[in-house]
Protein backbone atom coordinates (compact mmCIF):
# COMPACT_ATOMS: atom_id res chain seq x y z
CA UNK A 1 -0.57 -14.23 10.12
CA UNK A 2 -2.61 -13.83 7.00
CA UNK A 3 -1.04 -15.09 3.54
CA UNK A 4 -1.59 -14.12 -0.16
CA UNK A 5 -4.50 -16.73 -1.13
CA UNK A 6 -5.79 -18.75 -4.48
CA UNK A 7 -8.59 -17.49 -5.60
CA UNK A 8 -10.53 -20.43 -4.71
CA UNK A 9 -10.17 -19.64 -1.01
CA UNK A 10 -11.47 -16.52 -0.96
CA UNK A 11 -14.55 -16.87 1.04
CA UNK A 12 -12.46 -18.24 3.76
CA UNK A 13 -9.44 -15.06 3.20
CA UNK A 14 -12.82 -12.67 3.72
CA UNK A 15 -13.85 -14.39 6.76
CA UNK A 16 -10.07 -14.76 8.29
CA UNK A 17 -9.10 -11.22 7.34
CA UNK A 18 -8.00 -8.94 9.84
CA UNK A 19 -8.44 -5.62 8.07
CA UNK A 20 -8.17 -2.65 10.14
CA UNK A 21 -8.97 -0.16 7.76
CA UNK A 22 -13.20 0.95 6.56
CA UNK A 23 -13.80 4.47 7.80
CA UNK A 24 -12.63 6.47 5.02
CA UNK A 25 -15.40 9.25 4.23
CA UNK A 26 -16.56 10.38 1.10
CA UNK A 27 -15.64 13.33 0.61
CA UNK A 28 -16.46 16.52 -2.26
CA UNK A 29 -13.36 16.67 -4.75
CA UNK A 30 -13.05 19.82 -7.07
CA UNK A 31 -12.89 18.81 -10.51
CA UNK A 32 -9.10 19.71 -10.92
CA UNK A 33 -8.29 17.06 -7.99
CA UNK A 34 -11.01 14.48 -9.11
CA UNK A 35 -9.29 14.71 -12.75
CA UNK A 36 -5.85 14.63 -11.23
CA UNK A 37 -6.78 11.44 -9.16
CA UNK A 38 -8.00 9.90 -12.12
CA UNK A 39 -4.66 10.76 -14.59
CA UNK A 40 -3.13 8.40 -11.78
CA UNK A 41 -5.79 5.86 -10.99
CA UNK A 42 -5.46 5.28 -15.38
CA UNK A 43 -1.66 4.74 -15.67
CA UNK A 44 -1.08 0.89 -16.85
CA UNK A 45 2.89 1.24 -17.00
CA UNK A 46 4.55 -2.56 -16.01
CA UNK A 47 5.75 -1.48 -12.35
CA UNK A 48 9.64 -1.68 -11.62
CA UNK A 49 11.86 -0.95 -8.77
CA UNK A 50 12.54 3.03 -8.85
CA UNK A 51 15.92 2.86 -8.19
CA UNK A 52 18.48 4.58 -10.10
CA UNK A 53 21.43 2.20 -9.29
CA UNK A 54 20.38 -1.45 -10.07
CA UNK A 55 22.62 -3.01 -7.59
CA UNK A 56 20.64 -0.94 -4.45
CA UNK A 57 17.29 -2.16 -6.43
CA UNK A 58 18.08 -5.56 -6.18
CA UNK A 59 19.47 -4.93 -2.45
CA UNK A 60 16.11 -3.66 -1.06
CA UNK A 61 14.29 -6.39 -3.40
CA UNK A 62 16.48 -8.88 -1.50
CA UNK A 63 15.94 -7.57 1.79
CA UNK A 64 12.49 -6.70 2.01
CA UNK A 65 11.76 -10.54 0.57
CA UNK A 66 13.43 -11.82 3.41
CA UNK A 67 11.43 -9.78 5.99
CA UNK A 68 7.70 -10.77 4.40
CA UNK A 69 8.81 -14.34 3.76
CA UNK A 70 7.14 -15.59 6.68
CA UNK A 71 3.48 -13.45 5.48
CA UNK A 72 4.02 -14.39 1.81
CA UNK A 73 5.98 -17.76 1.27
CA UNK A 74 6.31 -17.73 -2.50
CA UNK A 75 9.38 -15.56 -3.77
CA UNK A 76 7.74 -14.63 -7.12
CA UNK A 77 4.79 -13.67 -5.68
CA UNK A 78 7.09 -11.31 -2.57
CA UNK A 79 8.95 -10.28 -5.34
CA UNK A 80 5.96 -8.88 -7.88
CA UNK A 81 4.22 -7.44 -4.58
CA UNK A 82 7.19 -5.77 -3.17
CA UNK A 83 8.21 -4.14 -7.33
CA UNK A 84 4.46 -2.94 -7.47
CA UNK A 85 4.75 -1.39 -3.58
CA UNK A 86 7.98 0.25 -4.70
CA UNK A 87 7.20 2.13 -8.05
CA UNK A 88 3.23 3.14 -6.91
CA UNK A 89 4.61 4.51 -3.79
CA UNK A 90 7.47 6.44 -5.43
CA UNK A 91 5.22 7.71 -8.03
CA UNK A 92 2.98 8.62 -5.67
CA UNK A 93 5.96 10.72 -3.43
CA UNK A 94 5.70 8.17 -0.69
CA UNK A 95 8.30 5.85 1.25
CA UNK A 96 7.75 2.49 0.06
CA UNK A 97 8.94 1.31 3.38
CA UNK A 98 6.16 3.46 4.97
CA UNK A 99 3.40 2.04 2.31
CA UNK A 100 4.78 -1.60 3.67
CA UNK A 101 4.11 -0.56 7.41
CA UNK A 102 0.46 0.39 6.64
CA UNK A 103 -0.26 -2.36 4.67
CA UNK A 104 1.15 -4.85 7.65
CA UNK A 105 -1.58 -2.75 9.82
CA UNK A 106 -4.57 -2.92 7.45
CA UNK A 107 -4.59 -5.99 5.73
CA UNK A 108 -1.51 -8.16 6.87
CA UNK A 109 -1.09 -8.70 3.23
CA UNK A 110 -3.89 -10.33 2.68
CA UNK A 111 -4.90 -9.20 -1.04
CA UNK A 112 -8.57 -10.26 -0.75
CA UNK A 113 -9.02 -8.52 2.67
CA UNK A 114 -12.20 -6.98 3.66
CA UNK A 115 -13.22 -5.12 6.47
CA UNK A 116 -16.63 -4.65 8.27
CA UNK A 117 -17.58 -1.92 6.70
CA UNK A 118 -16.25 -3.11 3.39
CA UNK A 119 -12.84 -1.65 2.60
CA UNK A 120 -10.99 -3.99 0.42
CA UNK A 121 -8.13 -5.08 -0.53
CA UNK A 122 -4.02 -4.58 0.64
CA UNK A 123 -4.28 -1.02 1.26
CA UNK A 124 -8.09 -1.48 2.63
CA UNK A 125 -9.57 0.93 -0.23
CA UNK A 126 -13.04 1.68 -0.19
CA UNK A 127 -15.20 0.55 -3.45
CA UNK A 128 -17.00 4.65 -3.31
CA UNK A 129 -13.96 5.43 -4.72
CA UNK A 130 -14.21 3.72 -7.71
CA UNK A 131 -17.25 5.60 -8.60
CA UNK A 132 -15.30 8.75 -7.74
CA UNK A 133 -11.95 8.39 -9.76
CA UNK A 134 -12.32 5.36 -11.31
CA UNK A 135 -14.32 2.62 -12.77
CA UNK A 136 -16.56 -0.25 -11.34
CA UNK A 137 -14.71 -3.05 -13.62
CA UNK A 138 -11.54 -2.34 -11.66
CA UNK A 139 -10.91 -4.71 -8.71
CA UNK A 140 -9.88 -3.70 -5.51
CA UNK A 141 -8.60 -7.01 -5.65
CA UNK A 142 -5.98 -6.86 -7.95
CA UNK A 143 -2.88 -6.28 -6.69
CA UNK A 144 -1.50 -3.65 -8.64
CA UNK A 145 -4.86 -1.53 -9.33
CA UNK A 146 -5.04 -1.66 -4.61
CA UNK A 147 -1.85 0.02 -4.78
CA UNK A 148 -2.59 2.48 -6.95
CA UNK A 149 -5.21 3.89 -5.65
CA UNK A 150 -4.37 3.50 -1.74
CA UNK A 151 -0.66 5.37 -2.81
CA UNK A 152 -2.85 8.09 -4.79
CA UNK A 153 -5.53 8.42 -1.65
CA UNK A 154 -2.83 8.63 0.69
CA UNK A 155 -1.17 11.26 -1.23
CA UNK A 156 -4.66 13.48 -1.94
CA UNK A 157 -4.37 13.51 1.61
CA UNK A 158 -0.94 14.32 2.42
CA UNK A 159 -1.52 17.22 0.04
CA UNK A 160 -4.69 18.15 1.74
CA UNK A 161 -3.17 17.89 4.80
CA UNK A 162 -0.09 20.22 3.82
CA UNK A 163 2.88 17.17 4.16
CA UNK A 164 1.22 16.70 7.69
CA UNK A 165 1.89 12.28 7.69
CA UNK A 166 0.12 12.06 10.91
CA UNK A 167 -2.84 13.58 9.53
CA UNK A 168 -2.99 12.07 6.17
CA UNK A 169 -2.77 8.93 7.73
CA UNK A 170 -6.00 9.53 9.99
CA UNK A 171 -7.72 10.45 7.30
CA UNK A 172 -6.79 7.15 4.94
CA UNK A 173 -8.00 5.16 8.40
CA UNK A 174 -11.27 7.76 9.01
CA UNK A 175 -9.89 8.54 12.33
CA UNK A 176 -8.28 12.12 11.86
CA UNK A 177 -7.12 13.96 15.07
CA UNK A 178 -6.54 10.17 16.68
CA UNK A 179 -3.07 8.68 17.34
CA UNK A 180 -3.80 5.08 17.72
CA UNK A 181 -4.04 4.41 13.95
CA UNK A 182 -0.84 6.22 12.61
CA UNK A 183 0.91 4.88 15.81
CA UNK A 184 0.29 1.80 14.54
CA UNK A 185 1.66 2.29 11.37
CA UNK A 186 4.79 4.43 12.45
CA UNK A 187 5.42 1.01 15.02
CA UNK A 188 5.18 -1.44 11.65
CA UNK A 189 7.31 1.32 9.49
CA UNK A 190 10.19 0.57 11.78
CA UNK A 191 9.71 -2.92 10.60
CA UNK A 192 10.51 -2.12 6.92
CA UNK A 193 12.84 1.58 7.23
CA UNK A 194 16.23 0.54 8.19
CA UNK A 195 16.64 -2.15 5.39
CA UNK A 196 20.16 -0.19 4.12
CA UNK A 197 21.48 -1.16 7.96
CA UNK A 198 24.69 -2.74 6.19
CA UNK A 199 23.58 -3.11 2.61
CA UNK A 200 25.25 -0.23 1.69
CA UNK A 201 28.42 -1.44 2.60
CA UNK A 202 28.08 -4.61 1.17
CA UNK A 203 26.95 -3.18 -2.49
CA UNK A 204 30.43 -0.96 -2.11
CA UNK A 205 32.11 -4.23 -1.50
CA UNK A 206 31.11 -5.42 -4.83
């Protein structure tokens, strides 16, 4: 439904946006967490695919620009997005495909998505932590700064939550011990997950 937009249409993106996300709560990090968050929150390395074979890179580029073109129609723009999705998740220990199905549930891609309560952005982070492991000139609306720090929440809470994916994810959406929200993102996972169906076979072809 909701597309990537100029900037100059942003009031109308933040009045359109269908962001599901907002009821993340602030909670007390140690300082060995809130310095580890931060060591991750700082890294400015150019994303890339994390793919050790270039040829199933470029497959799962391919295919996963072909599933969002209908959300994002410019190919550069799919193609950035879907790089920066794959190397924050993986460097963050997540499945990209995963970090695509939550994003489809809180933002629909919209970059400049906000929700009521002010969670902003693709992954629907919430500005308090900026103050808490980051800095106030950094935009939640930038693509690439989003994803890094909804990959590194999500993975504070995965850790917090023991590998548990069904409670991280109620935390990220402020709705632990609930099932609707990481429902919803296990339903728009299956979206993304089984983009190998056949491209295996077709890279062996090669």
């Amino acid at each position: 439904m909701l597309k990537f937009f100029a900037p100059a249409l942003l009031c109308l993106s933040l009045v359109s946006a269908s962001a599901h996300a907002g009821a993340q709560r602030e909670e007390y990090l140690s300082d060995s967490v809130a310095s580890s968050l931060r060591r991750s929150i700082a890294d400015r390395i150019e994303p890339r695919l994390m793919f050790a074979d270039k040829a199933q890179g470029e497959a799962w580029l391919n295919e996963m620009s072909e599933r969002l073109k209908t959300r994002i129609p410019d190919e550069f723009v799919r193609r950035k997005l879907l790089t920066s999705i794959h190397y924050e998740a993986t460097r963050a220990g997540l499945d990209p495909q995963m970090v695509l199905g939550l994003i489809h549930i809180e933002s629909r891609f919209n970059r400049y998505a906000i929700s009521p309560v002010g969670a902003r952005g693709l992954m629907q982070v919430m500005p308090f932590w900026q103050r808490s492991i980051g800095s106030p000139e950094q935009s939640l609306f930038d693509m690439n700064t989003n994803l890094r720090y909804g990959c590194s929440i999500l993975r504070h809470y995965l850790d917090i939550e023991n590998g548990d994916l069904f409670r991280a994810l109620g935390r990220y959406n402020g709705s632990l011990g609930k099932a609707e929200y990481p429902n919803l993102v296990y339903s728009a996972w299956k979206g993304y997950y089984d983009w190998n169906d056949g491209v295996g076979e077709r890279i062996a072809q090669k």
